[in-house]
Protein backbone atom coordinates (compact mmCIF):
# COMPACT_ATOMS: atom_id res chain seq x y z
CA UNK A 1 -32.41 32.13 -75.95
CA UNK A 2 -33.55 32.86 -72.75
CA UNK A 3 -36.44 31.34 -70.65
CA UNK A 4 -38.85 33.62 -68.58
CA UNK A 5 -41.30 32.19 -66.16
CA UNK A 6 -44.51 34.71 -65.54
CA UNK A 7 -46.41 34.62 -62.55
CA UNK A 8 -50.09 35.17 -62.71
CA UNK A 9 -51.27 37.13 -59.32
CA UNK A 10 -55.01 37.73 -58.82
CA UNK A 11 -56.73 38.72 -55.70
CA UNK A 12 -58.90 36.15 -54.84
CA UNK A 13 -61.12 37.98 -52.67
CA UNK A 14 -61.86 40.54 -55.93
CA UNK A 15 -61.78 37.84 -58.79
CA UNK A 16 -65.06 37.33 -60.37
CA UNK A 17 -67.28 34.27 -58.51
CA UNK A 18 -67.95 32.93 -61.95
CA UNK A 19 -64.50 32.73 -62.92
CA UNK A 20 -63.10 33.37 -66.68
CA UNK A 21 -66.04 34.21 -68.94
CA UNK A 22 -65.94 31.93 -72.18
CA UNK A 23 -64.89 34.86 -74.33
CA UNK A 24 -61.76 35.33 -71.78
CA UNK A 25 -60.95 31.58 -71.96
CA UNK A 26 -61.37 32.05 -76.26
CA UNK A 27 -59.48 34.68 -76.84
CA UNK A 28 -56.74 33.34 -73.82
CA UNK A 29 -56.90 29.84 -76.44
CA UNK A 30 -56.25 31.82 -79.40
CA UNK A 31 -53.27 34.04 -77.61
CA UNK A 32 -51.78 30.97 -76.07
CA UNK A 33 -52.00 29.13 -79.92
CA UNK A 34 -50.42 31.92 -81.44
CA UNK A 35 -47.85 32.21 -79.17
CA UNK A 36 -47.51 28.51 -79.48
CA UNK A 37 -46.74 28.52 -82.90
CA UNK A 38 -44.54 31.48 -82.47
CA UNK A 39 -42.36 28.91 -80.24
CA UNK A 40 -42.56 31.47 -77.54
CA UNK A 41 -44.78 29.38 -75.26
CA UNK A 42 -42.48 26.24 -73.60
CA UNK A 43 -45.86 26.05 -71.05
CA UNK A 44 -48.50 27.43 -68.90
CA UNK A 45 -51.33 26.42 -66.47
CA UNK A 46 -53.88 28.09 -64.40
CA UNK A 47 -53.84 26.57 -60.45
CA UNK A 48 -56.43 25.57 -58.30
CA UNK A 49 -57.86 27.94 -55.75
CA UNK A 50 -55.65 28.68 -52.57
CA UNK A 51 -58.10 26.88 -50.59
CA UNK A 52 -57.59 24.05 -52.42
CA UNK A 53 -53.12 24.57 -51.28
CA UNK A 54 -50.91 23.75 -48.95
CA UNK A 55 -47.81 26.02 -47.53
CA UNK A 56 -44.90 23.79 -46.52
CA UNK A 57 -42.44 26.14 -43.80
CA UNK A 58 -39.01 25.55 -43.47
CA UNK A 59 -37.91 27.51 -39.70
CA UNK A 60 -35.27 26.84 -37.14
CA UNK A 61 -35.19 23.77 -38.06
CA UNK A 62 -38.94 22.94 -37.84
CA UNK A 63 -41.62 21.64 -40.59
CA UNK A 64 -44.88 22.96 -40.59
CA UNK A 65 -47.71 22.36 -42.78
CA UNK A 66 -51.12 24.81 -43.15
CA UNK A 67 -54.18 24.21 -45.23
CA UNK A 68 -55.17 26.97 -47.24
CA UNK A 69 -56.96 29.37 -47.75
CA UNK A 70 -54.54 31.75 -47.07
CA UNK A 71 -56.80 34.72 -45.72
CA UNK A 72 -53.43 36.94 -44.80
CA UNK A 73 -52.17 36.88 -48.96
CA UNK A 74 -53.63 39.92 -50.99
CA UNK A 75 -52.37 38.73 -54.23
CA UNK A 76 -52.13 34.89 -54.60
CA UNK A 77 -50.27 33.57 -57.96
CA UNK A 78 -53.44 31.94 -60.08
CA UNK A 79 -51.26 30.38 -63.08
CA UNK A 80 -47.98 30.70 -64.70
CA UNK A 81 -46.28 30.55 -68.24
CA UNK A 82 -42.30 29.74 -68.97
CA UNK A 83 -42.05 31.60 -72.15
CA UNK A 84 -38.69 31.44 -74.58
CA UNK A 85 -37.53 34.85 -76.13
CA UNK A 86 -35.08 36.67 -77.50
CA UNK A 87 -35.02 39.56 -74.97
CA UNK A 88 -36.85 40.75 -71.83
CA UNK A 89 -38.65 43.15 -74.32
CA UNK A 90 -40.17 40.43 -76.05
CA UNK A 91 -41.37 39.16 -73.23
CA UNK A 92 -42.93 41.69 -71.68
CA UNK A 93 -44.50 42.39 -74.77
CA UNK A 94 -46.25 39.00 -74.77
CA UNK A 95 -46.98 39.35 -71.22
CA UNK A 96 -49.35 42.91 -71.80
CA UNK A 97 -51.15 40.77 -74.87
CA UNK A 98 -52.12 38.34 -72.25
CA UNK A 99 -52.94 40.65 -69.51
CA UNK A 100 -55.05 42.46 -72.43
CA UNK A 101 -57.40 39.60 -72.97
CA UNK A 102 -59.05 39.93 -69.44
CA UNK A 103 -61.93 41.87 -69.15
CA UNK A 104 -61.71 45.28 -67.39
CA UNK A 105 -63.34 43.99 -64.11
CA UNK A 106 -60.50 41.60 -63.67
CA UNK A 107 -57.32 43.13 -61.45
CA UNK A 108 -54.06 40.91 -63.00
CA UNK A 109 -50.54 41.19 -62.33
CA UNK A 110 -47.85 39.30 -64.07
CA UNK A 111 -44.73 38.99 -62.39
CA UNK A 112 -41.89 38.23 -64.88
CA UNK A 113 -38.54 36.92 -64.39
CA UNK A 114 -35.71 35.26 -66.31
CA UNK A 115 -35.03 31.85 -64.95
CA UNK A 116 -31.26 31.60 -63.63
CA UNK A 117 -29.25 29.31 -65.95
CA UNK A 118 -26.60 26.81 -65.36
């Protein structure tokens, strides 16, 4: 089956101060357990804040290194899931449960794509 990896973009500048309310992070535990058990879910994680990053640059040959925060990016990626399905359909299905759970104030993208085999 194939293996899809789902990016989580939020704009940091718009996300709520106070983060995830507990009912988000409840009902994101239940989806994330059902989905689990499903054995759609291989693995997932939130990330620390951009401020908290580093962007490594590769250019002509050069290394350079900046500290975040990364004041330029409009959408940052705030967590990920590799999910295992039998079909982009089933994915993307998956993907609109999770992006359901969030609270209308919240702005969430999820940027899905198959992971290149072999």
């Amino acid at each position: 089956m194939p293996r899809y990896l789902t990016m989580v973009r939020i704009d940091e500048n718009n996300a709520p101060a106070e983060g995830p309310s507990d009912e988000l992070m409840q009902r994101m535990g239940a989806l994330i357990e059902e989905m689990t058990k499903a054995g759609v879910l291989l693995d997932t994680a939130g990330l620390t804040p951009t401020s908290q990053g580093k962007r490594v640059r590769y250019e002509k040959g050069e290394i350079t290194v900046t500290d975040g925060p990364f004041t330029e990016s409009k959408e940052v990626i705030g967590g990920y899931a590799i999910l295992q399905a039998k079909d982009e359909a089933e994915v993307l299905e998956w993907t609109k449960r999770f992006l359901k759970v969030h609270e209308d104030h919240w702005t969430v993208t999820s940027e899905v794509r198959e992971i290149a085999e072999g």
